[in-house]
N, C-alpha and C. Protein backbone atom coordinates (compact mmCIF):
# COMPACT_ATOMS: atom_id res chain seq x y z
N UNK A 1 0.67 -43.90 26.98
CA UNK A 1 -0.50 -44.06 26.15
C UNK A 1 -1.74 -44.04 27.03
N UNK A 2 -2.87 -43.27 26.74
CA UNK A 2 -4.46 -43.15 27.16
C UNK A 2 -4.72 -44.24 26.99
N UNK A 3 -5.40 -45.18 28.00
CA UNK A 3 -6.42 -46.24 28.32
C UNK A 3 -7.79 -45.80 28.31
N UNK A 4 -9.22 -45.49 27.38
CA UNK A 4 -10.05 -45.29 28.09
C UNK A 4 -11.09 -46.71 27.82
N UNK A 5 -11.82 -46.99 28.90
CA UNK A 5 -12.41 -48.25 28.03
C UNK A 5 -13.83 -47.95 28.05
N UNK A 6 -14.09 -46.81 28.03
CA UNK A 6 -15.79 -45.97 27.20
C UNK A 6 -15.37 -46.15 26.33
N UNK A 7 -14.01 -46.03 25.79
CA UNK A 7 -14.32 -44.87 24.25
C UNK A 7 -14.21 -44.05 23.90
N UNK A 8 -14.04 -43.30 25.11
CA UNK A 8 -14.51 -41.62 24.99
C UNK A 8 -12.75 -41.27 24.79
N UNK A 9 -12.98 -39.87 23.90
CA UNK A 9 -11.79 -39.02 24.06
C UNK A 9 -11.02 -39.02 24.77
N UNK A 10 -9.67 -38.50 24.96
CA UNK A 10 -8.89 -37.94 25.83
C UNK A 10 -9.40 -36.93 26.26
N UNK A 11 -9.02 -36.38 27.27
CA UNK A 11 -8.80 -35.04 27.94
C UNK A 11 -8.19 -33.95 26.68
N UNK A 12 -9.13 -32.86 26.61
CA UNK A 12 -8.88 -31.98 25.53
C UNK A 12 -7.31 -31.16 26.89
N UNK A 13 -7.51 -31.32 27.57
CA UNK A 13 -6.53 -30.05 28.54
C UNK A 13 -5.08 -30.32 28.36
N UNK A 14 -4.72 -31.66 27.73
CA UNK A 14 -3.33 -31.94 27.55
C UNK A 14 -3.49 -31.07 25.91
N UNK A 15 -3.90 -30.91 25.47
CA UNK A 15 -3.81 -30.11 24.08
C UNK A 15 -3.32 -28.50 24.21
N UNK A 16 -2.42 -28.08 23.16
CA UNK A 16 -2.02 -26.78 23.22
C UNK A 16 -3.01 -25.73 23.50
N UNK A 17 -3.11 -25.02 23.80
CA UNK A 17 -4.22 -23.60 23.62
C UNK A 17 -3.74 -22.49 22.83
N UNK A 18 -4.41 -21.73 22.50
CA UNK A 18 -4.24 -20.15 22.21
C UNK A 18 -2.99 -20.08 21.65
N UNK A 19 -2.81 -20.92 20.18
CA UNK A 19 -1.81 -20.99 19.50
C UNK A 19 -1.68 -20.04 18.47
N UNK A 20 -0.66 -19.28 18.18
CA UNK A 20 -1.40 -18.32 17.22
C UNK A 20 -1.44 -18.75 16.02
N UNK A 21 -2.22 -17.78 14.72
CA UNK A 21 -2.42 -18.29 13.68
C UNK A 21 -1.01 -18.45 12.22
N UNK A 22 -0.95 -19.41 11.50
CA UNK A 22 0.27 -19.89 10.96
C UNK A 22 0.43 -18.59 10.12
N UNK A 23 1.33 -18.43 10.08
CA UNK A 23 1.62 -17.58 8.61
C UNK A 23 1.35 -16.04 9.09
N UNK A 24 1.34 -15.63 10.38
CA UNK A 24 0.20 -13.92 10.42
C UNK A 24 1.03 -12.81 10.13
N UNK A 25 1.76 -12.89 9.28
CA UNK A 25 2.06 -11.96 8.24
C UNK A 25 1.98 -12.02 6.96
N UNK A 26 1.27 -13.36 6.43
CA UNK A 26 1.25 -13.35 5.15
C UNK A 26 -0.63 -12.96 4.87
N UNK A 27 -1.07 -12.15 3.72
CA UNK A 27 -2.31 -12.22 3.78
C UNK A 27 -2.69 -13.35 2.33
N UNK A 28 -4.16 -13.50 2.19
CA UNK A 28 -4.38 -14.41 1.38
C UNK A 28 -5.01 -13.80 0.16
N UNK A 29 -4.97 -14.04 -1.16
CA UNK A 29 -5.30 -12.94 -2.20
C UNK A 29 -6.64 -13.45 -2.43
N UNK A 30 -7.72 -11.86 -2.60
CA UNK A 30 -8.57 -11.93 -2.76
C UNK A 30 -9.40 -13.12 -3.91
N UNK A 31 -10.42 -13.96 -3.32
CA UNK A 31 -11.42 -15.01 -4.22
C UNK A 31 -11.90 -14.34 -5.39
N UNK A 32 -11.78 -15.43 -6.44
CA UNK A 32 -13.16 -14.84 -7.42
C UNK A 32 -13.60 -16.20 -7.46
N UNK A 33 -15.09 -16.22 -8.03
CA UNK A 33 -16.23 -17.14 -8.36
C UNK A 33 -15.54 -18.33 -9.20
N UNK A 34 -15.51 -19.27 -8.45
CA UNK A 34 -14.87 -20.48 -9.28
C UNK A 34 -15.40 -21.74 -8.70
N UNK A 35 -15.44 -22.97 -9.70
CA UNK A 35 -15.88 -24.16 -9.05
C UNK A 35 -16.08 -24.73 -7.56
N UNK A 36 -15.06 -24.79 -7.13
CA UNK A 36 -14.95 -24.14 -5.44
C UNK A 36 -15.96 -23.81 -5.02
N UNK A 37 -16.51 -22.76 -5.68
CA UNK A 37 -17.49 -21.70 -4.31
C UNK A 37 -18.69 -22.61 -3.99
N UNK A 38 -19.40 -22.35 -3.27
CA UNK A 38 -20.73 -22.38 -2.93
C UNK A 38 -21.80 -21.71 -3.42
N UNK A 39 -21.53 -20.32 -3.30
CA UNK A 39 -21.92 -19.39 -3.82
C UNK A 39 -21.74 -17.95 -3.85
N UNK A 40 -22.07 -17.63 -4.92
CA UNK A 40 -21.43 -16.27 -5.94
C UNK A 40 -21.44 -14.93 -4.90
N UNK A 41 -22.24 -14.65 -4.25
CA UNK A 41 -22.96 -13.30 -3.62
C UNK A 41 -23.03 -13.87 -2.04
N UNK A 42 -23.80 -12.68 -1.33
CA UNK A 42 -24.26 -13.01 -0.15
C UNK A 42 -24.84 -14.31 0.44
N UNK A 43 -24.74 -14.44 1.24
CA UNK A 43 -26.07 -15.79 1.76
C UNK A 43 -27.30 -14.90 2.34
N UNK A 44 -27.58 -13.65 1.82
CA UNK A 44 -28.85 -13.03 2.18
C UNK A 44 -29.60 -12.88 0.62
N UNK A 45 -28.84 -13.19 -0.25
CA UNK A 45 -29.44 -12.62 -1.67
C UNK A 45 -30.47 -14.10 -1.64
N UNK A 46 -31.46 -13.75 -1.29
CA UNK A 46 -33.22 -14.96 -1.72
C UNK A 46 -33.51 -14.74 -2.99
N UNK A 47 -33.53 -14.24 -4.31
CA UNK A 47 -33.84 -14.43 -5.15
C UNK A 47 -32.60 -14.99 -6.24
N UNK A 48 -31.92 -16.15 -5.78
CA UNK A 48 -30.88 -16.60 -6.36
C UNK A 48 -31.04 -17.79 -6.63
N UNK A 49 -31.15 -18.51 -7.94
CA UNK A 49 -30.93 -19.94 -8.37
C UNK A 49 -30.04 -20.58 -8.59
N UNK A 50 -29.73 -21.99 -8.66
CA UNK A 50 -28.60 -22.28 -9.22
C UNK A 50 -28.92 -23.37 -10.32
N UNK A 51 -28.30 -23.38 -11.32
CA UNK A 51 -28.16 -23.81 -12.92
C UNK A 51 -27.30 -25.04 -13.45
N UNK A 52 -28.25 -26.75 -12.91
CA UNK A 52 -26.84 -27.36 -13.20
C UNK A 52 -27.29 -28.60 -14.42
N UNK A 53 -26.15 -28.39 -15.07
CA UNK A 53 -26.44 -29.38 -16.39
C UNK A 53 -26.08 -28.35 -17.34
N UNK A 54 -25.76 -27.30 -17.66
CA UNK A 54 -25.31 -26.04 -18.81
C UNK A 54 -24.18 -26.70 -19.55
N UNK A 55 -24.24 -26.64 -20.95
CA UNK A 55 -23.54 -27.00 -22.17
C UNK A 55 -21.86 -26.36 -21.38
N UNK A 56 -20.63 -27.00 -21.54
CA UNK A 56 -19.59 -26.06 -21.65
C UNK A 56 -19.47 -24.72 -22.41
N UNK A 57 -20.22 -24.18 -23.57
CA UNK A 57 -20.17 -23.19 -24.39
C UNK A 57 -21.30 -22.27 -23.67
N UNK A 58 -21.93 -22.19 -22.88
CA UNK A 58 -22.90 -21.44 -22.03
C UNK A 58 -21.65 -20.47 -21.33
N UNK A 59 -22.10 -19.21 -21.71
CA UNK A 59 -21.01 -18.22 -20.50
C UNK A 59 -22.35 -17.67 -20.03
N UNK A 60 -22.10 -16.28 -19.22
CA UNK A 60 -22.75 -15.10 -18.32
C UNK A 60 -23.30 -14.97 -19.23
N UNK A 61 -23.38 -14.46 -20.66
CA UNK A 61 -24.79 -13.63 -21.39
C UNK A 61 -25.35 -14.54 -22.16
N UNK A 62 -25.09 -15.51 -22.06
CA UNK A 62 -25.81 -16.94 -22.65
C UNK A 62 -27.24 -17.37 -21.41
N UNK A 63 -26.39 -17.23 -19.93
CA UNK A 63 -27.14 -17.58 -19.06
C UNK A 63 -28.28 -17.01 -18.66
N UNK A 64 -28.04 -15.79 -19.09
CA UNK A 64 -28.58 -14.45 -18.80
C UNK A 64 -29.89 -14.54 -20.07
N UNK A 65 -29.26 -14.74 -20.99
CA UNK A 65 -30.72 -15.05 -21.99
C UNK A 65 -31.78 -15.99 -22.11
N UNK A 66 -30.95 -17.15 -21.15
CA UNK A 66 -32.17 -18.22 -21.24
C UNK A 66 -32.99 -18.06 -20.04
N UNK A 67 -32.82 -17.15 -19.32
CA UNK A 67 -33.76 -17.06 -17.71
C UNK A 67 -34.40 -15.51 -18.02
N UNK A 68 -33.85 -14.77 -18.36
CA UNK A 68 -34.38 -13.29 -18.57
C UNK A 68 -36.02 -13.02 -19.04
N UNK A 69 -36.47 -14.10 -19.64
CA UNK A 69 -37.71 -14.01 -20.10
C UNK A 69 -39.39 -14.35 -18.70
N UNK A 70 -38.51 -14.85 -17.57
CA UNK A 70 -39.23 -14.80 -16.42
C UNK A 70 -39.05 -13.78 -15.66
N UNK A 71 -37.84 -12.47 -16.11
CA UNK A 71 -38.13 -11.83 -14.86
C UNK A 71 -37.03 -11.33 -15.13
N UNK A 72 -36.84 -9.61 -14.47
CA UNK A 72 -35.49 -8.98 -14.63
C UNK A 72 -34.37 -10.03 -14.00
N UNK A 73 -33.34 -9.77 -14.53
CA UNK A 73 -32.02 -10.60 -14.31
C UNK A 73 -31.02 -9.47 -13.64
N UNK A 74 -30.65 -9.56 -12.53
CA UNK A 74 -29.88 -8.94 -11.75
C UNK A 74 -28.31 -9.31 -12.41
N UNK A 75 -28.40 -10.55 -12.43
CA UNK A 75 -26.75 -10.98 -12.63
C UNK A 75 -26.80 -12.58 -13.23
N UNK A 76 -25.92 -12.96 -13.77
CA UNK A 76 -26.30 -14.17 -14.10
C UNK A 76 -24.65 -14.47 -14.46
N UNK A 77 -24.33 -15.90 -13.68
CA UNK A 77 -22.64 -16.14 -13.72
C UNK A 77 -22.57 -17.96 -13.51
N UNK A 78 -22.05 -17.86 -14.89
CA UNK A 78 -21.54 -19.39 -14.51
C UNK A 78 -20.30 -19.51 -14.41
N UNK A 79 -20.10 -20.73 -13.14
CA UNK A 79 -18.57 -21.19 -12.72
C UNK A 79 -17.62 -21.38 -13.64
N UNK A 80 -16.10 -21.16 -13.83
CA UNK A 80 -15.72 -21.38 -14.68
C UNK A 80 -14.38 -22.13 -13.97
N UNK A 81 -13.79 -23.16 -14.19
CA UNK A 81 -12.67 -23.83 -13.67
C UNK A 81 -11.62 -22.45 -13.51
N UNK A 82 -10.63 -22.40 -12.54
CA UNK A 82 -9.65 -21.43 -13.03
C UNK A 82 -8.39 -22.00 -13.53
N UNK A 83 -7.94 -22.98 -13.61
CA UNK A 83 -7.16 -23.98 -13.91
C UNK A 83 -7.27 -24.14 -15.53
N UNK A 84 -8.28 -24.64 -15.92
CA UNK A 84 -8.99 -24.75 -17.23
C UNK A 84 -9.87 -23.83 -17.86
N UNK A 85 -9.69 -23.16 -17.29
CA UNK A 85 -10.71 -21.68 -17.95
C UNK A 85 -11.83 -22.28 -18.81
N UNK A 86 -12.58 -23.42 -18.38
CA UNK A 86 -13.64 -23.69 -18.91
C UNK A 86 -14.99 -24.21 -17.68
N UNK A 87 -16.18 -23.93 -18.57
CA UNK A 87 -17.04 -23.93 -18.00
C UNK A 87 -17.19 -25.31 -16.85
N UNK A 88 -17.70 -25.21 -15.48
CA UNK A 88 -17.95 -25.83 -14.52
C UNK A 88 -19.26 -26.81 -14.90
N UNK A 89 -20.47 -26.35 -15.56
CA UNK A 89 -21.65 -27.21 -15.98
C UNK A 89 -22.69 -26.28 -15.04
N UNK A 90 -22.66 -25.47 -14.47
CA UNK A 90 -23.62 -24.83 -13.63
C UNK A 90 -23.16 -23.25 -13.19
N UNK A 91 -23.81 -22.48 -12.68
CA UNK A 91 -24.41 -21.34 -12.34
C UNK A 91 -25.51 -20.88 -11.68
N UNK A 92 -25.15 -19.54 -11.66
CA UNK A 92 -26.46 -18.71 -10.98
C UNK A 92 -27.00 -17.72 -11.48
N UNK A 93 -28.23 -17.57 -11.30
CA UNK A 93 -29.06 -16.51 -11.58
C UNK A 93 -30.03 -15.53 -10.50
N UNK A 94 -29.45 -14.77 -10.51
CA UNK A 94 -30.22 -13.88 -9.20
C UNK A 94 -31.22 -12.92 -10.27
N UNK A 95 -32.45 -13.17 -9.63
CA UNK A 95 -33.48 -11.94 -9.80
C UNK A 95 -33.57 -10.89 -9.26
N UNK A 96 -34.19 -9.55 -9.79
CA UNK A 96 -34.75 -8.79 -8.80
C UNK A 96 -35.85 -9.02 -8.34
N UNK A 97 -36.43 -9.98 -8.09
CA UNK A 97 -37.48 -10.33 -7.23
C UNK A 97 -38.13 -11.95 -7.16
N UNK A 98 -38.51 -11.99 -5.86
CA UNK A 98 -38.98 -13.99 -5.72
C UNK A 98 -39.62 -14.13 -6.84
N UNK A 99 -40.79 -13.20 -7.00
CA UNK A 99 -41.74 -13.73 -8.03
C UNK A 99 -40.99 -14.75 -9.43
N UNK A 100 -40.31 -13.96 -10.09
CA UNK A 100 -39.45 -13.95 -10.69
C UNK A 100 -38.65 -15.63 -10.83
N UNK A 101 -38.06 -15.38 -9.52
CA UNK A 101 -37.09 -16.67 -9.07
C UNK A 101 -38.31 -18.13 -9.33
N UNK A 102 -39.02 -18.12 -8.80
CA UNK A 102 -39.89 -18.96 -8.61
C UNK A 102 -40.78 -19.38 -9.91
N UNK A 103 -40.53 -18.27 -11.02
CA UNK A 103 -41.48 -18.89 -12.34
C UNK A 103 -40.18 -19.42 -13.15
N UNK A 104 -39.05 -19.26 -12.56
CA UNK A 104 -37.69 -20.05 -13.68
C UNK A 104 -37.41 -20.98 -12.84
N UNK A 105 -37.93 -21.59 -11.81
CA UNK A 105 -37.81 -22.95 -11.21
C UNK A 105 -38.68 -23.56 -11.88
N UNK A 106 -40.05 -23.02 -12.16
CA UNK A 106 -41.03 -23.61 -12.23
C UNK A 106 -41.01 -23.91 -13.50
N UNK A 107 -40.39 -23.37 -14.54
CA UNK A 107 -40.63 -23.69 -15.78
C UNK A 107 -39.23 -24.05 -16.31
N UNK A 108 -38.31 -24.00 -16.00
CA UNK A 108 -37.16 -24.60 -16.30
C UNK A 108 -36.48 -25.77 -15.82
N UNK A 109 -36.92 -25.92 -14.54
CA UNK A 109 -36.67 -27.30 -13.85
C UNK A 109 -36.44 -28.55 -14.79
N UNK A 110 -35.78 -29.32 -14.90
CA UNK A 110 -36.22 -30.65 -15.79
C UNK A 110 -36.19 -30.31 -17.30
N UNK A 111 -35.84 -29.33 -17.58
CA UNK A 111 -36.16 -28.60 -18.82
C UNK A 111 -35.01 -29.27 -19.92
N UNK A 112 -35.74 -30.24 -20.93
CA UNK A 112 -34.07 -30.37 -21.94
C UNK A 112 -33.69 -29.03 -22.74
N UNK A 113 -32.66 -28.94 -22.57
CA UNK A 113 -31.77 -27.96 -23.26
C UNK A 113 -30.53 -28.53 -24.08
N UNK A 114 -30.19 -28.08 -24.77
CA UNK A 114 -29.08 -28.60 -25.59
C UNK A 114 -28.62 -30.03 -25.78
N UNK A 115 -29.95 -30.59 -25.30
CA UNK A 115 -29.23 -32.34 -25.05
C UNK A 115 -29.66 -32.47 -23.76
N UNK A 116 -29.43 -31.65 -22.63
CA UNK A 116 -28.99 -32.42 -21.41
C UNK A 116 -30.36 -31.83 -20.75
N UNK A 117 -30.40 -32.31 -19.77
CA UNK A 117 -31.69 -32.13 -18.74
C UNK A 117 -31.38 -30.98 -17.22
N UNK A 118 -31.47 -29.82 -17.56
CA UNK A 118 -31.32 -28.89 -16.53
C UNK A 118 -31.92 -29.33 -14.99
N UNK A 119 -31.34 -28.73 -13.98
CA UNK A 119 -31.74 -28.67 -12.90
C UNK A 119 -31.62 -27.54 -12.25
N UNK A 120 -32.71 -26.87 -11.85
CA UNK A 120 -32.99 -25.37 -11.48
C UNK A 120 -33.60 -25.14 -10.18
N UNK A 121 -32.60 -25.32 -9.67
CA UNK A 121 -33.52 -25.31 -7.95
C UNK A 121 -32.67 -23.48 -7.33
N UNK A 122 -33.59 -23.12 -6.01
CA UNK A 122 -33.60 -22.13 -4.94
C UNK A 122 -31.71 -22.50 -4.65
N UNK A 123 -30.94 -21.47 -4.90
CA UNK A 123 -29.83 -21.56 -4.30
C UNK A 123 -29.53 -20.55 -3.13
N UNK A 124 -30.09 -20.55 -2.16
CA UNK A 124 -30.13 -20.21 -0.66
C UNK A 124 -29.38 -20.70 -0.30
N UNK A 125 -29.14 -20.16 1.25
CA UNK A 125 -27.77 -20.34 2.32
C UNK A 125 -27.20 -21.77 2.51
N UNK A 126 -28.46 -23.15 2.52
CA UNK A 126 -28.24 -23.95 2.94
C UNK A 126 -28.25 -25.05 1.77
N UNK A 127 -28.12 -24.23 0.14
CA UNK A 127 -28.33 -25.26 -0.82
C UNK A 127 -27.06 -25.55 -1.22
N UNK A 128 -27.31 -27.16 -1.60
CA UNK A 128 -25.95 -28.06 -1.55
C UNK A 128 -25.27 -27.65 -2.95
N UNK A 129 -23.97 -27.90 -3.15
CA UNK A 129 -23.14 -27.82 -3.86
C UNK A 129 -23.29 -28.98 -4.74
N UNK A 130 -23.13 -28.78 -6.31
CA UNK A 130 -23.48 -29.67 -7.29
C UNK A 130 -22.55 -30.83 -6.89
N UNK A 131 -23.11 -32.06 -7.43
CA UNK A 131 -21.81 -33.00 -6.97
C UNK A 131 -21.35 -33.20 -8.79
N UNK A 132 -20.60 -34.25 -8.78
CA UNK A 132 -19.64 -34.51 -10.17
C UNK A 132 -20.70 -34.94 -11.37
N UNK A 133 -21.60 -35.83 -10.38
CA UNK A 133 -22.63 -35.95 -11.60
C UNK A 133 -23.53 -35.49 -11.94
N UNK A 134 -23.68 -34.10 -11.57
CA UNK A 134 -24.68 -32.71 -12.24
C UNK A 134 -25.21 -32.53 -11.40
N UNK A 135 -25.96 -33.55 -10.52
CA UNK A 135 -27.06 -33.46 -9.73
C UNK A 135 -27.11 -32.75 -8.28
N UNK A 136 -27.54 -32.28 -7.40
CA UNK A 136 -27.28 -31.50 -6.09
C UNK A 136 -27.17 -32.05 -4.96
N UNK A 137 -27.69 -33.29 -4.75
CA UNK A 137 -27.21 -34.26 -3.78
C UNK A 137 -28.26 -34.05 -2.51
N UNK A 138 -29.68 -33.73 -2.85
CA UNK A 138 -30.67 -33.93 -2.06
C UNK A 138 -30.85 -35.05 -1.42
């Protein structure tokens, strides 16, 4: 047994190296967009929001209608459990352009909808994943 009385770690050099990877003949089947993700598209797509607080009965052309009126709609997809094939409570909406992105933050943010109180923030590279209770965890 290691004695250290810092604290500090062991010696990483008693550890295996250059082990290969488990399984490297099996491959893994391609993702689709599900609760899970982070996000839908690239981490280069900047004109992308994300949509949290959406009714369970909200799909893609539901989503697509309530943001479309700020600005062409590139795509618009809400999470859907794959387990439960029902809606996650959130989504995304990519524009074709910031302008765009930025007047459906601005006017939908906080916005009641169906009962519940939307939250419409910039879903960029480094934006957090909804937590359980709708909210994004700023």
């Amino acid at each position: 047994m290691l004695s250290t009385s810092s604290g500090a770690a062991p010696s990483t050099s008693m550890l295996p190296r250059n082990l290969p990877p488990p399984y490297p003949d099996r491959r893994l089947p391609p993702r689709h967009p599900s609760c899970d993700d982070r996000s839908m598209a690239s981490n280069d797509d900047q004109n992308k929001v994300i949509v949290v607080g959406l009714c369970k009965s909200v799909d893609d052309a539901g989503l697509k209608d309530m943001f479309d009126r700020f600005g062409a709609v590139a795509e618009a997809k809400v999470m859907v459990d794959d387990k439960k094939h029902t809606s996650c409570g959130y989504g995304f909406v990519t524009y074709t352009n910031a302008a765009s992105k930025h007047k459906a933050i601005k006017h939908m943010h906080q916005k009641c909808v169906d009962g519940v109180v939307l939250t419409v923030k910039n879903a960029g590279v480094n934006a957090d994943r909804p937590s359980i209770s709708g909210g994004l965890g700023n």
